[in-house]
Protein backbone atom coordinates (compact mmCIF):
# COMPACT_ATOMS: atom_id res chain seq x y z
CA UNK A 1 51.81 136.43 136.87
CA UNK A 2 51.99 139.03 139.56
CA UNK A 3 54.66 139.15 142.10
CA UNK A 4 53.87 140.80 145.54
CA UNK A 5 50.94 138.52 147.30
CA UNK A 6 51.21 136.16 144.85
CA UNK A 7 54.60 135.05 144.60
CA UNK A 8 56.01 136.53 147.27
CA UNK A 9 54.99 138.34 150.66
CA UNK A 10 55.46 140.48 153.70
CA UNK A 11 56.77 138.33 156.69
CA UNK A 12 56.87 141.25 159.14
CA UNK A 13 54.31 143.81 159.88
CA UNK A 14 53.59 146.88 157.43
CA UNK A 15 53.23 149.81 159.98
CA UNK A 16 57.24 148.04 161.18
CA UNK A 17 58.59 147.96 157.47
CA UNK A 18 56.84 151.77 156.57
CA UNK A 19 58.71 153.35 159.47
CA UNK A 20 62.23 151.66 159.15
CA UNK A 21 62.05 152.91 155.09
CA UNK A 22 61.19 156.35 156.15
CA UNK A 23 63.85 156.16 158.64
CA UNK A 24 66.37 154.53 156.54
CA UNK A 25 66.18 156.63 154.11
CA UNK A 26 66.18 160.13 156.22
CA UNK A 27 69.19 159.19 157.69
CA UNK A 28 70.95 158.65 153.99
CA UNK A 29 69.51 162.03 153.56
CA UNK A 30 70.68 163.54 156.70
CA UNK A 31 74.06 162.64 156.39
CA UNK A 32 73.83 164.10 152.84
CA UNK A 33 73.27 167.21 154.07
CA UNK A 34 69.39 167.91 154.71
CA UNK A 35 68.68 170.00 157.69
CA UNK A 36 65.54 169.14 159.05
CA UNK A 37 64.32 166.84 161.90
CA UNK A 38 63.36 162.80 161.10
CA UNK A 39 59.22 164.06 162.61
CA UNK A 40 58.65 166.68 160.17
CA UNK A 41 60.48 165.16 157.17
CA UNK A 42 58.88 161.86 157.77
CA UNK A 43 55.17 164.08 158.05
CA UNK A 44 56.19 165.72 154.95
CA UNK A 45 56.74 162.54 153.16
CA UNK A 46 53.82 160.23 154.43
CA UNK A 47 51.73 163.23 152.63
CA UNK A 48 53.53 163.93 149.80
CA UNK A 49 53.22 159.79 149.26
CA UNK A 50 49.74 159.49 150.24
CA UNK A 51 48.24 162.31 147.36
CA UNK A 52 50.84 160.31 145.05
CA UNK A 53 49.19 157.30 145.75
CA UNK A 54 45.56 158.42 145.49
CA UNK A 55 46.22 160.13 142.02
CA UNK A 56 48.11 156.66 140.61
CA UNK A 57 45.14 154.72 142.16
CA UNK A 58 42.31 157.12 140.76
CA UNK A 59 44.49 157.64 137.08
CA UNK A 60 45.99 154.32 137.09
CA UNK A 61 49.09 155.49 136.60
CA UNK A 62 52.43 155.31 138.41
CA UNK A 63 54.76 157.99 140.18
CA UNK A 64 58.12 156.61 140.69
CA UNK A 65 59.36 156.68 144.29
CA UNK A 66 61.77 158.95 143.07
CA UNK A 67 59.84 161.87 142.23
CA UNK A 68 57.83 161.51 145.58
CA UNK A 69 61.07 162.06 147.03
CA UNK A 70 62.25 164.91 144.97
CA UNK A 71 58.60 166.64 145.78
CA UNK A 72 58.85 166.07 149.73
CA UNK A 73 62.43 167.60 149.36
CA UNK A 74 61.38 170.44 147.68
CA UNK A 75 59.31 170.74 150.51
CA UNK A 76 62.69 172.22 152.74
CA UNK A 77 63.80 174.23 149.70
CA UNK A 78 65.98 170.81 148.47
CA UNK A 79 65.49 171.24 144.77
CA UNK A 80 67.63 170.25 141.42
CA UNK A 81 68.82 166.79 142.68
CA UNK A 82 70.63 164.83 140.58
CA UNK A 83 68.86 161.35 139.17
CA UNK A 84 72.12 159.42 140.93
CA UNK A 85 71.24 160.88 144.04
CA UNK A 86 67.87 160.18 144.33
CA UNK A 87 67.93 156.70 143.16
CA UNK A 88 70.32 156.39 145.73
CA UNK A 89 67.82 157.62 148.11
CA UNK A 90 65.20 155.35 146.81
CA UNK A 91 67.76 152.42 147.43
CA UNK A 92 67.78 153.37 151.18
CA UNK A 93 64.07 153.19 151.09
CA UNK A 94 63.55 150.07 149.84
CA UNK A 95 65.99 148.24 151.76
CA UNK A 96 63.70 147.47 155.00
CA UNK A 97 60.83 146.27 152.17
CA UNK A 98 63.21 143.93 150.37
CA UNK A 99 63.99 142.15 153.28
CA UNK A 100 60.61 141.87 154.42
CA UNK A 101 59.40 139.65 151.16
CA UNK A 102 59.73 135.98 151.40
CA UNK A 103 58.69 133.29 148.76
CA UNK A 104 54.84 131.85 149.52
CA UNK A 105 55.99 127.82 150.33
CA UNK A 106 54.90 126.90 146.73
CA UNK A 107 56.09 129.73 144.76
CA UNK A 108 59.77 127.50 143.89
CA UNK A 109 57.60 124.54 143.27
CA UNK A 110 55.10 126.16 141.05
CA UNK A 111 57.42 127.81 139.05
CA UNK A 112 59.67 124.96 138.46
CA UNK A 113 56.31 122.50 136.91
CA UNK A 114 55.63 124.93 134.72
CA UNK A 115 58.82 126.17 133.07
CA UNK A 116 59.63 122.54 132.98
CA UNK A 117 56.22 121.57 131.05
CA UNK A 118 57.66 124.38 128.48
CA UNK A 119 55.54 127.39 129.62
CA UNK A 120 57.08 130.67 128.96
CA UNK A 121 56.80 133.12 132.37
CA UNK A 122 56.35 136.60 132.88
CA UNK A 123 56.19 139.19 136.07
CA UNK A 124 53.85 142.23 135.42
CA UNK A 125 53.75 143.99 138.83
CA UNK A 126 52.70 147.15 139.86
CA UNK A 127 55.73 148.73 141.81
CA UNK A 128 57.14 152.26 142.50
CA UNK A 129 60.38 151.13 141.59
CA UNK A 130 61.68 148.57 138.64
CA UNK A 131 64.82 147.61 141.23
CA UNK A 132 62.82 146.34 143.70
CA UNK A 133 61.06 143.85 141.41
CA UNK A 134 64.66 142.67 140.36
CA UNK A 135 66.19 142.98 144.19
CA UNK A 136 63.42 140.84 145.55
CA UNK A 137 63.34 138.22 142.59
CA UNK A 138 66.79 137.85 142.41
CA UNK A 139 67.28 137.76 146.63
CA UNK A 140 65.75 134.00 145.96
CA UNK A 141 66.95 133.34 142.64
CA UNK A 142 63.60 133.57 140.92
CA UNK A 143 64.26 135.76 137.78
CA UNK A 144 66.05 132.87 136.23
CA UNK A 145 62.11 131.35 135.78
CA UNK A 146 60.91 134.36 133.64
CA UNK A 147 61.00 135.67 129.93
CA UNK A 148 60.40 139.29 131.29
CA UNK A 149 59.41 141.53 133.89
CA UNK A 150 57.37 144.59 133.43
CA UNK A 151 56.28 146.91 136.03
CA UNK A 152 54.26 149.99 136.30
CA UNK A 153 57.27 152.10 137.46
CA UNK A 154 58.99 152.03 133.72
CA UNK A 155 55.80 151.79 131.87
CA UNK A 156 53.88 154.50 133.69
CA UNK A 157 51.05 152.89 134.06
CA UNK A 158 49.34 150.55 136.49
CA UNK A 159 47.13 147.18 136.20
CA UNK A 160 44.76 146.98 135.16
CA UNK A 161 45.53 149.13 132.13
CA UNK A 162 46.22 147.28 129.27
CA UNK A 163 49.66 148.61 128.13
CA UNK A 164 51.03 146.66 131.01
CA UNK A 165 50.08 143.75 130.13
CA UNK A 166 50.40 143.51 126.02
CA UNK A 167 53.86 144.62 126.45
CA UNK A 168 54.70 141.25 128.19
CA UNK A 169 52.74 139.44 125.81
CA UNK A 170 55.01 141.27 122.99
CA UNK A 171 58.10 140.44 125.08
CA UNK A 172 57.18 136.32 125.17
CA UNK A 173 55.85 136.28 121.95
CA UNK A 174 52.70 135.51 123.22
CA UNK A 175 49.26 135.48 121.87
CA UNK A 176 46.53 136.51 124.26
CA UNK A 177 44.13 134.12 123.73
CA UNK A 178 47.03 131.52 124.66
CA UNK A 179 48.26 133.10 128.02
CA UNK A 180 46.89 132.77 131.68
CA UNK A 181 47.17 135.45 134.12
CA UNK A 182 47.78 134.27 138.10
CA UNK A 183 47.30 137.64 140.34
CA UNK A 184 45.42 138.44 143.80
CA UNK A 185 43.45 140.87 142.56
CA UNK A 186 40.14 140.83 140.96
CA UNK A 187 40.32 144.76 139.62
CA UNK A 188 44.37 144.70 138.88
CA UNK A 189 44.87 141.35 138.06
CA UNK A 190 41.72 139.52 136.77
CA UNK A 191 39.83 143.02 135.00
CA UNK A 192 43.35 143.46 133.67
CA UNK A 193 43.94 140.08 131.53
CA UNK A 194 40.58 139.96 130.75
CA UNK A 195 40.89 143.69 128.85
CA UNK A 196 43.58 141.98 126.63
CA UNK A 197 41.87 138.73 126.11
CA UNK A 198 43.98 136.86 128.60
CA UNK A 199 42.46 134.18 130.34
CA UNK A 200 42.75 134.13 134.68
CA UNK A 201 43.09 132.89 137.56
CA UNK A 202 42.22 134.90 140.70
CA UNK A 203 44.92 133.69 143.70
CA UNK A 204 42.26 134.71 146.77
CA UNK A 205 44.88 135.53 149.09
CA UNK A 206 42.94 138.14 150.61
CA UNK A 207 39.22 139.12 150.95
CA UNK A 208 38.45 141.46 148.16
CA UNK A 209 36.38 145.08 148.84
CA UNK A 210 34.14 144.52 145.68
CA UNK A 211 34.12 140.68 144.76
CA UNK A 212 31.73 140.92 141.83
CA UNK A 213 33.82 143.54 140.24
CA UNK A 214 35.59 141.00 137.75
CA UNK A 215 35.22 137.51 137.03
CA UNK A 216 37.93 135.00 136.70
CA UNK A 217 37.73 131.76 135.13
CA UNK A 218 38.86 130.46 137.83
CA UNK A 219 39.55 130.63 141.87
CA UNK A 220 42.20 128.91 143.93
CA UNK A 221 43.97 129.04 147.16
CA UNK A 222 47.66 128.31 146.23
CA UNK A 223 49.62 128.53 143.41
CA UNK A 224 49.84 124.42 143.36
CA UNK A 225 46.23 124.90 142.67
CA UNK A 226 46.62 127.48 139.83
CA UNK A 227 49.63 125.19 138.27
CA UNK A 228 47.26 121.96 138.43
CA UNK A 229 44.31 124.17 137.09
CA UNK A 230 46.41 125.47 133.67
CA UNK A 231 48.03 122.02 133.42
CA UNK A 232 44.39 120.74 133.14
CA UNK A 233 43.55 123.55 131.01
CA UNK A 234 46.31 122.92 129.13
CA UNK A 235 45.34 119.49 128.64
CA UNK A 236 41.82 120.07 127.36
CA UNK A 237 42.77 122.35 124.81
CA UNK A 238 45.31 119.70 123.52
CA UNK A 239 42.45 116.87 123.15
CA UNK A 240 40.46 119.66 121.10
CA UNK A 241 43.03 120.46 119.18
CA UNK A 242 43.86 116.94 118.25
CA UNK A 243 40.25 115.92 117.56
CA UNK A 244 40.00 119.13 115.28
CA UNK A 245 43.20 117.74 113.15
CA UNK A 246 41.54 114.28 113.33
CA UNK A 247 37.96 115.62 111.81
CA UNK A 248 40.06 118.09 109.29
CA UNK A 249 42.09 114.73 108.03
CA UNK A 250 39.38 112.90 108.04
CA UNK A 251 37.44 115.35 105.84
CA UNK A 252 40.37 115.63 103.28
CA UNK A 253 40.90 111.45 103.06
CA UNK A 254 36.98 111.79 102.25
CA UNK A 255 37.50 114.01 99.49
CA UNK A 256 40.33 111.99 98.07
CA UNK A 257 38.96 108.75 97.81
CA UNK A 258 35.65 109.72 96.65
């Protein structure tokens, strides 16, 4: 399933959050040394981040927060930076985001039904930085629930590519055709599964700029809703299994006693 707007979300206001990251982080990199002032360093690296995010939008692919760092630095002539020092930087960063996410009221509840009716879970999330997936899961003791985590910051690329999401069905030993997708996102999320033969459920958390772009299989308004809707799923495919077994036995007692 996907993590931010689906799982979890922001409890305080974006513009707030984007502001205290930029200035969190400056003042790491202050202290470290960088002459410039917080204005044109925090100019600098609203456009340095903007063109990063229009390429990984356009190529689907993802640019670490990292390297948008190391690019605005290189910006003041701050160049050759170690991979220590700018993860550091990218810690500062995140900080002001990591407390911002908070657990939707049925995410605990959700996850709890289904890992104890034996599903195996999975995060796939699209995210600048693998640590904050872990930070924010772990800040409400939520990884314990899931068989992996993949994000587009260590696999490069973003939803709705494919990679993304066949690597966590290779991590939960997972066929496609067996799996159910839960995401907020009708291109990311729903176009994504479907690409790998997953089946979905579109979370419509949001209102969505092109609706008709992909199709789930089906729509709710709360995770409780998804849970009941793959537990009914779940259900149906059990009866047609059973009946299948039924007609194959009765088939082969036919043979045998005539």
């Amino acid at each position: 399933m996907d993590l931010g707007e689906t799982l979890v979300h922001f409890a305080k206001p974006w513009e707030e959050v984007s502001y205290a990251q930029i200035r969190e982080m400056y003042a790491y990199l202050n202290y470290s040394g960088l002459q410039t002032d917080f204005e044109s360093f925090g100019r600098t690296f609203v456009r340095v981040y903007n063109d990063a995010a229009a390429r990984a939008d356009t190529f689907k692919i993802e640019i670490p927060v990292e390297e948008i760092i190391a690019k605005t630095l290189s910006k003041f002539n701050v160049r050759n930076l170690s991979t220590e020092f700018l993860h550091k930087a990218a810690k500062f960063y995140f900080m002001p985001e990591i407390d911002a996410w908070e657990p939707y009221t049925d995410a605990v509840d959700t996850l709890c039904r289904l890992t104890e009716n034996k599903f195996k879970l999975g995060v796939v999330s699209n995210a600048k930085s693998e640590w904050v997936v872990h930070e924010v899961l772990s800040k409400y003791d939520l990884q314990k629930y899931f068989g992996t985590v993949v994000t587009s910051a260590t696999m490069r690329v973003r939803k709705p590519r494919s990679e993304i999401f066949s690597k966590a069905l290779k991590d939960l030993e997972a066929e496609a055709k067996d799996a159910v997708f839960i995401g907020d996102s009708l291109e990311a999320d729903v176009g994504g599964a479907k690409k790998v033969g997953m089946h979905s459920i579109y979370l419509s958390r949001k209102p969505q700029e092109n609706p008709s772009m992909s199709f789930p299989e089906a729509t709710v308004f709360s995770l409780t809703e998804a849970t009941d809707t793959i537990m009914l799923w779940n259900t149906k495919s059990s009866q047609v299994k059973n009946q299948q077994e039924r007609g194959t036995y009765s088939s082969i007692a036919h043979r045998v006693l005539n």
